[in-house]
C-alpha atoms as a PDB file:
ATOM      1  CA  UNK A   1       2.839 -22.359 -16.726  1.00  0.00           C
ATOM      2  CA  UNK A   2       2.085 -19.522 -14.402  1.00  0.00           C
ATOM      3  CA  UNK A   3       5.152 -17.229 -13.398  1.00  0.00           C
ATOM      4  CA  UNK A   4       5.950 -14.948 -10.507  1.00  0.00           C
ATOM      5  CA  UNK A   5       7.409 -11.807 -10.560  1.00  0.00           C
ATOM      6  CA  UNK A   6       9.304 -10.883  -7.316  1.00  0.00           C
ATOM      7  CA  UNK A   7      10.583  -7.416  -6.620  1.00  0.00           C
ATOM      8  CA  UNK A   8      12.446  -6.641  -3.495  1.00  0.00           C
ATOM      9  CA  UNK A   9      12.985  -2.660  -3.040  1.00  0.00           C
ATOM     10  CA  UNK A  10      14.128  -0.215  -0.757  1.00  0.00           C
ATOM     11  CA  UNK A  11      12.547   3.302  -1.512  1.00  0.00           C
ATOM     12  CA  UNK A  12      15.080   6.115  -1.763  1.00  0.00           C
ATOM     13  CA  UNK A  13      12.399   9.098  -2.532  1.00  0.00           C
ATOM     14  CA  UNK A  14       8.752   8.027  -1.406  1.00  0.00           C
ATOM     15  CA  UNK A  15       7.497  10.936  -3.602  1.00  0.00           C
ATOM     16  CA  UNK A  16       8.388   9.132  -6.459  1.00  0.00           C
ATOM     17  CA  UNK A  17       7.853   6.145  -6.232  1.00  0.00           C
ATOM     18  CA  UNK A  18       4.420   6.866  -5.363  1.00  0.00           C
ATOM     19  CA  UNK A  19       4.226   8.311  -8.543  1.00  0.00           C
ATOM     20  CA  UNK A  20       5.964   4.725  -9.826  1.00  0.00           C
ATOM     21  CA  UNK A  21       3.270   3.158  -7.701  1.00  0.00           C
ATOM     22  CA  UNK A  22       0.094   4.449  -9.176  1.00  0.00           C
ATOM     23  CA  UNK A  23       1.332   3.804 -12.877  1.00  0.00           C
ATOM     24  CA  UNK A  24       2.589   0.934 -12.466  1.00  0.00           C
ATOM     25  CA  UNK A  25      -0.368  -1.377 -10.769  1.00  0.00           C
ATOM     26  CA  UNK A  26      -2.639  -0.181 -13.880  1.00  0.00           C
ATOM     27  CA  UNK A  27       0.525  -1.498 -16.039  1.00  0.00           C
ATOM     28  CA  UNK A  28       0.925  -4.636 -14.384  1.00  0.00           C
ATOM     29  CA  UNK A  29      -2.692  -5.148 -14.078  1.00  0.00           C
ATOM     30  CA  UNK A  30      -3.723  -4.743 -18.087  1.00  0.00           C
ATOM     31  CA  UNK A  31      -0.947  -7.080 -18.389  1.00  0.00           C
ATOM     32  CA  UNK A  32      -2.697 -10.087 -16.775  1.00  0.00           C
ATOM     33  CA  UNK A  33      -0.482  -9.706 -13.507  1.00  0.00           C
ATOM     34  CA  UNK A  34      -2.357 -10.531  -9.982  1.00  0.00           C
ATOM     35  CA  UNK A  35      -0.752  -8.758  -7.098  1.00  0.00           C
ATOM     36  CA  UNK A  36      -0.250 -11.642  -4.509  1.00  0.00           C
ATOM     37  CA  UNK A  37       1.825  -9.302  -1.698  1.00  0.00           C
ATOM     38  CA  UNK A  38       2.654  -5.426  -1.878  1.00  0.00           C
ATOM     39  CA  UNK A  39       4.671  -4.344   0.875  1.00  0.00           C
ATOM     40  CA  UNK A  40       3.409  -6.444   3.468  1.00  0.00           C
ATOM     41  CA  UNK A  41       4.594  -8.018   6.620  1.00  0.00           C
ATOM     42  CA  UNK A  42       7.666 -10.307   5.979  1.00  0.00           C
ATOM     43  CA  UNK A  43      10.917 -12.089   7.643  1.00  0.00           C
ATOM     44  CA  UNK A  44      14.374 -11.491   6.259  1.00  0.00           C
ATOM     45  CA  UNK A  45      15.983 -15.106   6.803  1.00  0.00           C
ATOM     46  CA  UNK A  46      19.166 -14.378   4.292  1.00  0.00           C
ATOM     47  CA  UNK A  47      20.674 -11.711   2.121  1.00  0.00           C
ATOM     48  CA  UNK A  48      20.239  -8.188   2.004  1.00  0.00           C
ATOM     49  CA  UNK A  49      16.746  -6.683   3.330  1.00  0.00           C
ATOM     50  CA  UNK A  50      14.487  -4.567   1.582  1.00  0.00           C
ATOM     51  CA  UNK A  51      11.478  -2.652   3.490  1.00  0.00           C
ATOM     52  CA  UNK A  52       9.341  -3.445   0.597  1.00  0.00           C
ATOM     53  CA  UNK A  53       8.509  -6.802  -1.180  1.00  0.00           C
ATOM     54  CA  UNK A  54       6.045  -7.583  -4.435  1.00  0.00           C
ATOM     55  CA  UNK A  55       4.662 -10.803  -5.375  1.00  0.00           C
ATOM     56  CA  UNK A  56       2.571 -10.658  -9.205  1.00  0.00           C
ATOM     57  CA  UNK A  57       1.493 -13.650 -10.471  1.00  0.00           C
ATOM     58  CA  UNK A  58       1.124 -14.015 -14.340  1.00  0.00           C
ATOM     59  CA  UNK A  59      -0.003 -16.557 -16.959  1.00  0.00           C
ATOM     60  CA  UNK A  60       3.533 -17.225 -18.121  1.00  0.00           C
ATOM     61  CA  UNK A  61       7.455 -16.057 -17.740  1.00  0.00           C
ATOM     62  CA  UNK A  62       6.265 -14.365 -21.510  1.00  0.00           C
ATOM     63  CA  UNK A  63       3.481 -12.284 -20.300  1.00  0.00           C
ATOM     64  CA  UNK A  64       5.506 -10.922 -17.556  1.00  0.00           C
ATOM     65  CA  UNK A  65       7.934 -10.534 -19.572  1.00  0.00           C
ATOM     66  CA  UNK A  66       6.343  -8.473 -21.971  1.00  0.00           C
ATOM     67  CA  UNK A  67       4.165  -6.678 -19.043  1.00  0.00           C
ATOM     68  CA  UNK A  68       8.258  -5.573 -17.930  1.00  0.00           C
ATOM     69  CA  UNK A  69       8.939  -3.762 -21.349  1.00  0.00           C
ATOM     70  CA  UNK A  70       5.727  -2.425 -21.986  1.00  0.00           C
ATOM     71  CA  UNK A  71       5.347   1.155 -22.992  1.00  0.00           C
ATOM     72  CA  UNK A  72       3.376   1.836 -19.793  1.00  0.00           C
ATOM     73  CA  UNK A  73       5.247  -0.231 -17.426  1.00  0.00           C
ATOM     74  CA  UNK A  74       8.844   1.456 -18.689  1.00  0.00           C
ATOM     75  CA  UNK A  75       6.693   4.779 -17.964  1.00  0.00           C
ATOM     76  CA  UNK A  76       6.065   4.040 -14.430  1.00  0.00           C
ATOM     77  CA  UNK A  77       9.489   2.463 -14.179  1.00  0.00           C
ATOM     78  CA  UNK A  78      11.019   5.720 -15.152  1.00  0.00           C
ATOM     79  CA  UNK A  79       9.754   7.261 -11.546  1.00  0.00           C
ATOM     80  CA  UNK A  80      11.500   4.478  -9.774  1.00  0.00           C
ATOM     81  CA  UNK A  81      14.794   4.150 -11.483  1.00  0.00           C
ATOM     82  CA  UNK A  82      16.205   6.955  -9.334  1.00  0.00           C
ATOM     83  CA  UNK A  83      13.806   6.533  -6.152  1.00  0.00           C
ATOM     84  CA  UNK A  84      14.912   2.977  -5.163  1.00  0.00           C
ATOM     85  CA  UNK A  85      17.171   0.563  -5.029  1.00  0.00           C
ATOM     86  CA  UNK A  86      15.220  -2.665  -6.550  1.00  0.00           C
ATOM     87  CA  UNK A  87      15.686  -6.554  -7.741  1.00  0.00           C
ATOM     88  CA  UNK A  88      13.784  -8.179 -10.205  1.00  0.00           C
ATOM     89  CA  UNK A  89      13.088 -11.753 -11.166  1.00  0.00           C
ATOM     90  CA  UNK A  90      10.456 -13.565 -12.713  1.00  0.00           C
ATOM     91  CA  UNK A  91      10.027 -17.058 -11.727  1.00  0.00           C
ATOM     92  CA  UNK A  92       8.145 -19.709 -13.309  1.00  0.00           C
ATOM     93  CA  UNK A  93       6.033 -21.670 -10.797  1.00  0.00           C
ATOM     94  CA  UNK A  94       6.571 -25.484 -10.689  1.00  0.00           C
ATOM     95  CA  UNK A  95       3.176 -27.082 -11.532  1.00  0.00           C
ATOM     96  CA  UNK A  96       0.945 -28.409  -9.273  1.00  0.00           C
END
């Protein structure tokens, strides 16, 4: 079953995680993982709000698991650890 991966992040240092940014599509893509929203418009209904919001669809919870401790995805998570404050979960999607 295909899984989500759903990041919600508020960037502390733009410079970067730009830098984050750029390493880390090329990660996610090789991976398998289809970016279905980066950054874009969105409503805050509950809980805390982050400016920025990521939706990457995968083949499975595995493969985004495995994209998540990659060598090149840790990499490009390296530029982020101190430039935002981020969530993480991987979700997998009920079937049709």
């Amino acid at each position: 079953m295909t899984a989500l991966w759903i990041s919600h992040v508020t960037v502390t240092d733009p410079e970067a995680y730009g830098r984050y940014a750029k390493l880390a599509g090329p990660a996610i893509a090789a991976h398998g993982g289809v970016f279905l929203a980066r950054g874009a418009r969105h409503v805050q209904l509950e809980g805390q709000e982050r400016a920025r919001n990521v939706v990457v669809r995968f083949a499975s919870v595995e493969d985004a698991v495995a994209c998540y401790h990659s060598a090149e995805y840790q990499a490009a998570l390296e530029h982020a650890r101190n430039a935002a404050e981020r969530e993480l979960v991987i979700v997998e999607e009920n079937p049709a």
